[in-house]
Each structure stands twice: as structure tokens, then as C-alpha cells.
Protein backbone atom coordinates (compact mmCIF):
# COMPACT_ATOMS: atom_id res chain seq x y z
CA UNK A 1 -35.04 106.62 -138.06
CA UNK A 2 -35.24 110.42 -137.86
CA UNK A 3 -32.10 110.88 -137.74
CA UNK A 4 -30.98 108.21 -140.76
CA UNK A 5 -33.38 110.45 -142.74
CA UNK A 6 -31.89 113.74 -141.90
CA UNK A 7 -27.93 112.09 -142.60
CA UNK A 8 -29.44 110.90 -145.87
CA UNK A 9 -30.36 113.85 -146.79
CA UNK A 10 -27.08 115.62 -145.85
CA UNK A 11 -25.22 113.06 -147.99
CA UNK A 12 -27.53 113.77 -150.87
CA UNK A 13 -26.91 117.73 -150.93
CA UNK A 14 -23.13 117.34 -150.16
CA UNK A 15 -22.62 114.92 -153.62
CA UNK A 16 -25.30 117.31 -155.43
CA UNK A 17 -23.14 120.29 -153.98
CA UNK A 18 -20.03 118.25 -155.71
CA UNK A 19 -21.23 118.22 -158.86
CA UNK A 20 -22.36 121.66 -158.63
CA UNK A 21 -18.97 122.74 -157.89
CA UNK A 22 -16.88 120.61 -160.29
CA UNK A 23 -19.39 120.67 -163.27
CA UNK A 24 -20.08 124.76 -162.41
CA UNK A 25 -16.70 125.55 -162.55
CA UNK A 26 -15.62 123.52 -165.51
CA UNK A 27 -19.08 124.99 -168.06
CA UNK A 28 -17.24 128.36 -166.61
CA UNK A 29 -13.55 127.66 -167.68
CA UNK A 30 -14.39 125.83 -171.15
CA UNK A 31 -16.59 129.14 -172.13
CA UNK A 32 -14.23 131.36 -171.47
CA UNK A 33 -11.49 129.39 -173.09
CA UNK A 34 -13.61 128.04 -175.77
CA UNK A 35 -11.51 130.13 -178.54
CA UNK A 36 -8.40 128.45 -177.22
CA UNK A 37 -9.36 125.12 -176.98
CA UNK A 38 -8.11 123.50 -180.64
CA UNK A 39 -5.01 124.79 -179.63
CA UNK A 40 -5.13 123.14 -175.53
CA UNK A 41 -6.19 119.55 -177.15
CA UNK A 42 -3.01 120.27 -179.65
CA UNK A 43 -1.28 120.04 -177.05
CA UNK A 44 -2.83 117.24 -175.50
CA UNK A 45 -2.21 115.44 -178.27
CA UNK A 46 1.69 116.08 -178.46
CA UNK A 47 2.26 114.43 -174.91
CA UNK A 48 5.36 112.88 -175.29
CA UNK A 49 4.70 109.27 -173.73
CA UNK A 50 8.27 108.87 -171.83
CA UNK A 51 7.58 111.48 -169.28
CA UNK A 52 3.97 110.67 -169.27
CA UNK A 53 4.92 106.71 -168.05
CA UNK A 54 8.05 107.99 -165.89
CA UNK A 55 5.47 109.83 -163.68
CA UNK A 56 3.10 107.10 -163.62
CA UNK A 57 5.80 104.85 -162.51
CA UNK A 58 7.21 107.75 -160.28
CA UNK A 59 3.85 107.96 -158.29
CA UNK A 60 3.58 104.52 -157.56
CA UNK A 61 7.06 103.87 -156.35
CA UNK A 62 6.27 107.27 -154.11
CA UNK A 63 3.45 105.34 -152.40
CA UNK A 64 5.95 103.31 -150.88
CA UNK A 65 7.45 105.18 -148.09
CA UNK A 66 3.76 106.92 -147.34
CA UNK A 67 2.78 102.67 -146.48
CA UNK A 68 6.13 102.64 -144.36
CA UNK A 69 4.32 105.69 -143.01
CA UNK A 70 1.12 103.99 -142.35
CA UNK A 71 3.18 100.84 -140.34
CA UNK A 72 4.60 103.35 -138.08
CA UNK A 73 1.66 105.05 -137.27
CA UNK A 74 -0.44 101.12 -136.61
CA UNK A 75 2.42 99.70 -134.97
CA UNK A 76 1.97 103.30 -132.11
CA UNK A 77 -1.75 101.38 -131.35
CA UNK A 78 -0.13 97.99 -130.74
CA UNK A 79 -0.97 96.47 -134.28
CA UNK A 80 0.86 95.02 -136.71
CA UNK A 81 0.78 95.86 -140.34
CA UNK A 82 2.99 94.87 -143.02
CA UNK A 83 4.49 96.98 -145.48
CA UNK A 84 2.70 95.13 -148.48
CA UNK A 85 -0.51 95.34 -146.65
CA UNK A 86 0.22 99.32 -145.75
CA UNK A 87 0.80 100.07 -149.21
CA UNK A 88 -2.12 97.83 -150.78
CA UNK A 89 -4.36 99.51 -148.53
CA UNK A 90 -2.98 103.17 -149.68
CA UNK A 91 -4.28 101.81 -153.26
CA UNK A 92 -7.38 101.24 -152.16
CA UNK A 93 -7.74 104.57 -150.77
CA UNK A 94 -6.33 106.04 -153.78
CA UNK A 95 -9.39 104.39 -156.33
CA UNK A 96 -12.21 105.52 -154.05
CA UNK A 97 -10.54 108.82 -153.88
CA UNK A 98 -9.78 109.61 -157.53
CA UNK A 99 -12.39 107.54 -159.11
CA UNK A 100 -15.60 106.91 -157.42
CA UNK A 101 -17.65 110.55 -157.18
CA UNK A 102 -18.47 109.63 -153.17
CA UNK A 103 -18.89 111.49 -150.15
CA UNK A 104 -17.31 108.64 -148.64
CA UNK A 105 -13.59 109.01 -149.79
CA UNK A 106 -10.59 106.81 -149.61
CA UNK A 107 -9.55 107.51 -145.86
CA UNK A 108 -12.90 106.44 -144.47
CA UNK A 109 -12.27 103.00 -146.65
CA UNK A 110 -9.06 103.12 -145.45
CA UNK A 111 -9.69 102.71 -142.09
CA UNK A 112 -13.03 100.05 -142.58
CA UNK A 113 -10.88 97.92 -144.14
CA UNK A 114 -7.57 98.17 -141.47
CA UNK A 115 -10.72 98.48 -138.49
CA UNK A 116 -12.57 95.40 -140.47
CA UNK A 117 -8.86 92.80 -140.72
CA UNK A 118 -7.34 93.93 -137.13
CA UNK A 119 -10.20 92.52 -135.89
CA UNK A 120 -12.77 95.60 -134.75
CA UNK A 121 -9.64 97.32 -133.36
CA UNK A 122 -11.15 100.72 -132.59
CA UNK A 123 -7.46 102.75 -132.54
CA UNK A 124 -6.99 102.41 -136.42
CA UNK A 125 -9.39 105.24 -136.98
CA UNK A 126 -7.38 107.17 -134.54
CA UNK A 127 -4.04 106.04 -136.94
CA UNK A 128 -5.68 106.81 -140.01
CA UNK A 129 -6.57 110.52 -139.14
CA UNK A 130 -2.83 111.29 -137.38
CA UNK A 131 -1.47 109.83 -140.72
CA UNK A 132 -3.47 111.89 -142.74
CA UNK A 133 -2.47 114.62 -140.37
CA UNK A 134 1.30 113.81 -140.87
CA UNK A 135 0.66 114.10 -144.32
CA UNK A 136 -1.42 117.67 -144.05
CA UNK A 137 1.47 118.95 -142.06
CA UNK A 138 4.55 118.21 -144.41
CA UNK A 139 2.75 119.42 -147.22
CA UNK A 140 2.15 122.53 -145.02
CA UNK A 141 6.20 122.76 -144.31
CA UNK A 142 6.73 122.00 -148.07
CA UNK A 143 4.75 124.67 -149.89
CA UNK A 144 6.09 127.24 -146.87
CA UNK A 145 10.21 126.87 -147.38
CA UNK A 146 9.68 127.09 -151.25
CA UNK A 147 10.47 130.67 -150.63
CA UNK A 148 13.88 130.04 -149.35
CA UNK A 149 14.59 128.16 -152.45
CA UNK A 150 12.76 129.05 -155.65
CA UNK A 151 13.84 133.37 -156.06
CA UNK A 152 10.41 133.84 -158.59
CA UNK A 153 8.29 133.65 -155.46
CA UNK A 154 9.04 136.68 -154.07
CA UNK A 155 8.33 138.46 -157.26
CA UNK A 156 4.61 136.77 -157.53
CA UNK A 157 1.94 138.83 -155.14
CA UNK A 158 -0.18 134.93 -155.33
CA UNK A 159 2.43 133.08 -154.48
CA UNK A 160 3.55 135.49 -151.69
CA UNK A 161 0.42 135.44 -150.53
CA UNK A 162 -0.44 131.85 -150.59
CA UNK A 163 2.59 131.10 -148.58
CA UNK A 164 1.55 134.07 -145.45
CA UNK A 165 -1.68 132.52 -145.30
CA UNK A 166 -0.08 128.67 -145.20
CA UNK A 167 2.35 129.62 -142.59
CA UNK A 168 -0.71 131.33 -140.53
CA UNK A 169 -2.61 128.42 -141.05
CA UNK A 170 0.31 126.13 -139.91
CA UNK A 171 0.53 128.33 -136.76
CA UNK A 172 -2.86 127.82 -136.12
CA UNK A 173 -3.03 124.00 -136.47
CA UNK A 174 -0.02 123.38 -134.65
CA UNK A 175 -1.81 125.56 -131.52
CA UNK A 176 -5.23 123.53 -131.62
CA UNK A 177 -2.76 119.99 -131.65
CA UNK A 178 -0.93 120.31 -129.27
CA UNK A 179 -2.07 122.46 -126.83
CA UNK A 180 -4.33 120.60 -124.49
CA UNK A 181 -5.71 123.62 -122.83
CA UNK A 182 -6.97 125.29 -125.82
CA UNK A 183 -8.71 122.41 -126.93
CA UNK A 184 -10.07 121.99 -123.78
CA UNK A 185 -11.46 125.61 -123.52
CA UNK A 186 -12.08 125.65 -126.97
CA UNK A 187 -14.34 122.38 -126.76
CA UNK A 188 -16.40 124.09 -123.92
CA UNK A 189 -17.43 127.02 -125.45
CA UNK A 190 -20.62 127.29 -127.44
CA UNK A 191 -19.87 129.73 -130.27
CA UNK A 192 -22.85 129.89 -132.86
CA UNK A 193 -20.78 130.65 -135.84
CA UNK A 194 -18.71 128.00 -135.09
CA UNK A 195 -20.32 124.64 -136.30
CA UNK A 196 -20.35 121.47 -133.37
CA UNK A 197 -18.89 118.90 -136.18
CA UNK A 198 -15.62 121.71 -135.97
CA UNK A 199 -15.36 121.38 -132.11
CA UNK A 200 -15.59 117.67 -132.64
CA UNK A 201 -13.26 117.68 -135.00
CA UNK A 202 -10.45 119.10 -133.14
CA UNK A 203 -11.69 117.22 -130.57
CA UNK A 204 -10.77 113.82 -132.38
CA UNK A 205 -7.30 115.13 -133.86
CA UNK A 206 -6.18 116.15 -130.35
CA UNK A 207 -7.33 112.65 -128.89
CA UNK A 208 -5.55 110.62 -132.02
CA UNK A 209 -2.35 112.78 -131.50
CA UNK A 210 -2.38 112.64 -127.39
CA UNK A 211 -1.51 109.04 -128.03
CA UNK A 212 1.71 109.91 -130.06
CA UNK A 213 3.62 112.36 -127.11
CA UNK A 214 5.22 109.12 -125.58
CA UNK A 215 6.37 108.26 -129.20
CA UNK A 216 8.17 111.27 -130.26
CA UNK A 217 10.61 109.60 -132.38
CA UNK A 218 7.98 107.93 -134.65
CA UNK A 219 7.53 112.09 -135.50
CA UNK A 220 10.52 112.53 -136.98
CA UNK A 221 10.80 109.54 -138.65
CA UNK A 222 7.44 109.81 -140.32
CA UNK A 223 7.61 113.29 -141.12
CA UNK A 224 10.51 112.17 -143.22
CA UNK A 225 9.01 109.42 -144.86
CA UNK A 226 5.91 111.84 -145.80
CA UNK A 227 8.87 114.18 -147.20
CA UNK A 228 10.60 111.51 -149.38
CA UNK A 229 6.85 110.30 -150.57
CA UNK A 230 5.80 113.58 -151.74
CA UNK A 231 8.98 114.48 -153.20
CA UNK A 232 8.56 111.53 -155.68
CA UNK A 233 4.70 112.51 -156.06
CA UNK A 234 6.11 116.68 -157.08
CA UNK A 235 8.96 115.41 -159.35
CA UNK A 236 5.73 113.25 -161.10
CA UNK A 237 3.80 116.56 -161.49
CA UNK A 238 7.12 118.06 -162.65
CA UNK A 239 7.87 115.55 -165.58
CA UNK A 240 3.98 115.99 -166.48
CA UNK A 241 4.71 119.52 -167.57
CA UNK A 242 8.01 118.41 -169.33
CA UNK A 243 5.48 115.83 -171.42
CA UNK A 244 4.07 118.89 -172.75
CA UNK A 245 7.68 120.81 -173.28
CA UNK A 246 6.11 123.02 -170.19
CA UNK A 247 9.15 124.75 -169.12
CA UNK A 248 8.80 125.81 -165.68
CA UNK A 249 11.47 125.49 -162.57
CA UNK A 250 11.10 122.32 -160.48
CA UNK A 251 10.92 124.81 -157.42
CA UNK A 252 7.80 126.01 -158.17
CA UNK A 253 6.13 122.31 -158.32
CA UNK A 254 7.33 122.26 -154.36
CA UNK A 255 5.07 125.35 -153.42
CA UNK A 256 2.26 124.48 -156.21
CA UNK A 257 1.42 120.53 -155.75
CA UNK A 258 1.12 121.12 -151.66
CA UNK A 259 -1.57 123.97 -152.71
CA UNK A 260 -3.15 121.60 -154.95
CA UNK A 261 -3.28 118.59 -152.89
CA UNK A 262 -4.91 120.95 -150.06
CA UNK A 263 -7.37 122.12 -152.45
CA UNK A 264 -8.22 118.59 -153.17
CA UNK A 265 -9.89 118.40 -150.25
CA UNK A 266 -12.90 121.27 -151.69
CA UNK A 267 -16.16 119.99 -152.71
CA UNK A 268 -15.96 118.26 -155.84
CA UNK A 269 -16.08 115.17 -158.26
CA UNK A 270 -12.61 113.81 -158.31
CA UNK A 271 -11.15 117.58 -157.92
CA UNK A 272 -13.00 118.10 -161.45
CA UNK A 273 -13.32 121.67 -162.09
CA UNK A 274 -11.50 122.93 -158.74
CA UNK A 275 -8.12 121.91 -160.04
CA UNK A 276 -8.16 123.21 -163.97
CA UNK A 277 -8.99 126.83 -161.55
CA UNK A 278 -5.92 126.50 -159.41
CA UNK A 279 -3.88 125.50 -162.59
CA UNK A 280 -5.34 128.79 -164.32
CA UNK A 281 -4.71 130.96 -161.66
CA UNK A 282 -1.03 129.94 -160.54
CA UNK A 283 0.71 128.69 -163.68
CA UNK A 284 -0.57 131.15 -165.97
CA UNK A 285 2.55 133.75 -164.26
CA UNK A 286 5.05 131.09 -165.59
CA UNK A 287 3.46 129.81 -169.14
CA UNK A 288 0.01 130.87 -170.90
CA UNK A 289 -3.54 130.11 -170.32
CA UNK A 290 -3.83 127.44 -173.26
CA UNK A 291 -0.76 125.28 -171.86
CA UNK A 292 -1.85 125.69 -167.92
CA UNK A 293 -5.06 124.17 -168.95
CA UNK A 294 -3.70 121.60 -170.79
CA UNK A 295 -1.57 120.77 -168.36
CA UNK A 296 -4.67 120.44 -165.86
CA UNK A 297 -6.67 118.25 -167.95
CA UNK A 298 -3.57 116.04 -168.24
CA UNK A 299 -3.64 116.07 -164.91
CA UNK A 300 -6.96 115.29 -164.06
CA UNK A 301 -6.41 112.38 -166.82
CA UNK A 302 -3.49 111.15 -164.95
CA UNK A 303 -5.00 111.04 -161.61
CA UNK A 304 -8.16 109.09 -162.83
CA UNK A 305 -5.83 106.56 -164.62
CA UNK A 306 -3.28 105.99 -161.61
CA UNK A 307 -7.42 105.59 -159.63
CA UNK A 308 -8.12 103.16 -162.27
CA UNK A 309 -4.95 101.02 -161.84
CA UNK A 310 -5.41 101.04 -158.06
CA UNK A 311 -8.82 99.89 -158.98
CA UNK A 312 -7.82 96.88 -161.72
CA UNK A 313 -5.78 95.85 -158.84
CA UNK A 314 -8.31 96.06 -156.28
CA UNK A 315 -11.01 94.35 -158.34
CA UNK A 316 -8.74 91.05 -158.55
CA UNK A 317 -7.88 91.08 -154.97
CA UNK A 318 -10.36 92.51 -152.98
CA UNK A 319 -9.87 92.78 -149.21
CA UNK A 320 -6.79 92.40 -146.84
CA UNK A 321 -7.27 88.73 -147.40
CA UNK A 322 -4.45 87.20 -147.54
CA UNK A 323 -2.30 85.63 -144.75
CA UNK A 324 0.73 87.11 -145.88
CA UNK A 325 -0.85 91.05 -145.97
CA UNK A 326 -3.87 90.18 -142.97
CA UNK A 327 -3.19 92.76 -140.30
CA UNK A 328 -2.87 91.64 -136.99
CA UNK A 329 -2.80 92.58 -133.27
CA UNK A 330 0.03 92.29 -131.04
């Protein structure tokens, strides 16, 4: 009972500590912009709807090879998942993440609802975190090689920048992955400054990715799946500027949406707040402040309406019900 109290608790000041983060930061960028925004909800209001729907249709059709993804990684734990079922249970996780202000976030219902139709099969949580991972790791390899490709990064000291510390990061991820005997050491020692839930948590990703080293050519083919999916999802972002007549290279969306997406993952409502700041503080070397902050609000709109189509869809269907979708064991 102690305990129940003290997680209660926790849960209570991490969704207070959202809204202090998302609200805080958005009071903060709407009074210092306050001058300029007539002129950002101008052009809000001169969207122009083709590129608007083409990304909306774009995103959706990119969720497809991330639920191809999702089989591969199932199938690994001897379970069978169908595509349909992969990439209905991708739209579930996309309406508690971009529409519900929770702690508990779309790849915790992700894997109740694969644990709760394979039948209490324990391993899905394991195949939910290494295809999250996959995902965290493309973006990674994404945002990196933009500077073999787009020439305006190595003029920009934040892009630059951004990319040294992704590639260090990368390192560094890679090292506590997949090499056992750091994680072993590492998982022994008692650092104070280093939080238990972190040792646990490398912990877990080591365990769900020790599974995968007799399976090496599911790597491959997932990391290219993960590449095709949020190719689609960066060309979306891309005709979202061009809806505002936004004119900035396609090259740059490849190192910027990675840095958003990872950013996502900050304390927040629904990214509220966090994102119109990373907007601000990248695009305003390519365009000015009035259209990088229209562009995030359009944004932010987008996200919560592709949330609320997941969710239209998920309110008529509910669970992984049906015989066609119901995930199974082998």
C-alpha cells in the first residue's frame, strides 16, 4: 500500500511537471511573439489544403511499413501478428500518444493490448521496446548522414552541433546494446548520481535485444522498413511547410524531424510547448520567426488531428477483437 501511494504520487508530479513544461514554455513563446502573432495566424489561415491532406494521407500510408516492422519483431518471440493487426495497433499507440495528456503513452498501450490478445505472452514487452529501439536508432542514422547530403549544414554552428552530439550519443547507445560486459559491469556498480530506474533500463534493452543476435537478418530488414516509414513521415513534414509557401530544402527535414521526434520524448502535453521551441530555434536560420511558428502550431494541429483519426477509429473498434486481426501464438 506504501508503495501504491508513493507511485501515485510520482505519477501525479510527472503529469503536473508536463503541464508545467508545455504550458511554461508556450506563456513564454506567445509573449515574446505577441507583436507577431496577427501576422503567424495570417498565415495559418492561408494553408493551402492540397499539401495539408497529401501529408495527412502521406503519414498514414507511412505507418505501414513501421506495422511490417512490428510483425518482424513478434514473429522473433514465436508469435504471430498480422499486418492489419500490426498496423491497427500502431494507431492505437498513436491516439494515446498525441492526444490523451498521460504519463502512460502509446507504447505502454501498445504492448497491454499485443500482451492482453497473445494470450499473457510475456516477450511482447520485450518486442515492443527493441521496436521502439529500431526506430530510436534509424532516426539516430537519419539526422547524422544529413551532413553528407544537405551542403547548408556545415555552414549552421546548431546544426553542426546537433549532429556531433547525435553521433556521440549513437556511439554511446550502440556500446551499452551490445556489449554484454559493459552492461554487466555497468549493472553492478552503485553510482549515486546515476538513478537505479537507468541501470534497469539498460538492463531491459540489453535483455530484449540479446534475443535478436541469432536473428541478424530481421536487423537489416527492419532497419529498412523503419527507413522507408520515416521517409514518408519527413516528406509529410516537408509538404507541411510547402502548405504555407515555406521554402526550405527537403534535406534539412531529414536532419530536423529525427531531432524533433527525439525531443518528443521531453516532458510535456502532447509535445505542446517543447516543439514550437525546437521549431524557433532551428528553422528560424532558413525562414523568419513568424513563419517557423506558424509552421509549429500547424504542426502541433496536425499531429492532434492524425491522434484524433487514430482515435475515431479506435472508438468504433476497440480491441484486437477480431478473428481476422487477433494475435496469436505459434
Amino acid at each position: 500500500m506504501e508503495n501504491s501511494g508513493i507511485e501515485k504520487r510520482g505519477n501525479t508530479w510527472k503529469t503536473i511537471l508536463r503541464f508545467v513544461v508545455s504550458f511554461g514554455l508556450m506563456g513564454v513563446i506567445l509573449y515574446l511573439f505577441r507583436a507577431q502573432l496577427p501576422t503567424v495566424f495570417q498565415y495559418l489561415k492561408e494553408v493551402q489544403p492540397l499539401y495539408f491532406a497529401l501529408a495527412v494521407v502521406l503519414f498514414f500510408v507511412g505507418l505501414i511499413p513501421v506495422a511490417f516492422r512490428l510483425r518482424l519483431v513478434i514473429q522473433v518471440h514465436g508469435t504471430k501478428l498480422s499486418v492489419g493487426a500490426a498496423y491497427y495497433v500502431n494507431l492505437i499507440a498513436l491516439f494515446f500518444n498525441n492526444v490523451l495528456p498521460s504519463s502512460v503513452g502509446g507504447e505502454m498501450m501498445k504492448a497491454y493490448y499485443l500482451y492482453k490478445d497473445s494470450k499473457g505472452s510475456v516477450s511482447v514487452f520485450s518486442a515492443v521496446v527493441v521496436d521502439r529501439l529500431f526506430g530510436l536508432i534509424t532516426m539516430l542514422l537519419i539526422s547524422i548522414s544529413t551532413i553528407f547530403f544537405f551542403d547548408s549544414a556545415q555552414g549552421s554552428h546548431k546544426i553542426m552541433g546537433s549532429i556531433v552530439m547525435l553521433a556521440a550519443s549513437t556511439t554511446t547507445l550502440a556500446i551499452f546494446i551490445f556489449n554484454k560486459r559493459i552492461v554487466d559491469t555497468l549493472c553492478q556498480i552503485h553510482i549515486p548520481l546515476l538513478p537505479a530506474i537507468f541501470i534497469e533500463k539498460i538492463r531491459e534493452i540489453y535483455r530484449a535485444m540479446y534475443e535478436y543476435r541469432e536473428h541478424r537478418g530481421i536487423f537489416g530488414r527492419c532497419i529498412g522498413l523503419t527507413l522507408v516509414g520515416q521517409t514518408t513521415y519527413i516528406i509529410a513534414n516537408y509538404l507541411l511547410a510547402r502548405s504555407l509557401a515555406i521554402e526550405i530544402p527537403l534535406a534539412f527535414f531529414f536532419f530536423f524531424v529525427p531531432i524533433l521526434l527525439l525531443m518528443g520524448a521531453a516532458p510535456s502535453v502532447n509535445g505542446i510547448g517543447v516543439r514550437e521551441a525546437i521549431f524557433l530555434f532551428y528553422l528560424t536560420e532558413f525562414t523568419t520567426s513568424e513563419k517557423a511558428l506558424a509552421l509549429s502550431l500547424l504542426t502541433t494541429f496536425f499531429m492532434i488531428l492524425v491522434g484524433m483519426i487514430s482515435g475515431i477509429v479506435y472508438a468504433f473498434k476497440g480491441g484486437l477483437a477480431s478473428d481476422k486481426q487477433k494475435v496469436s501464438l505459434e
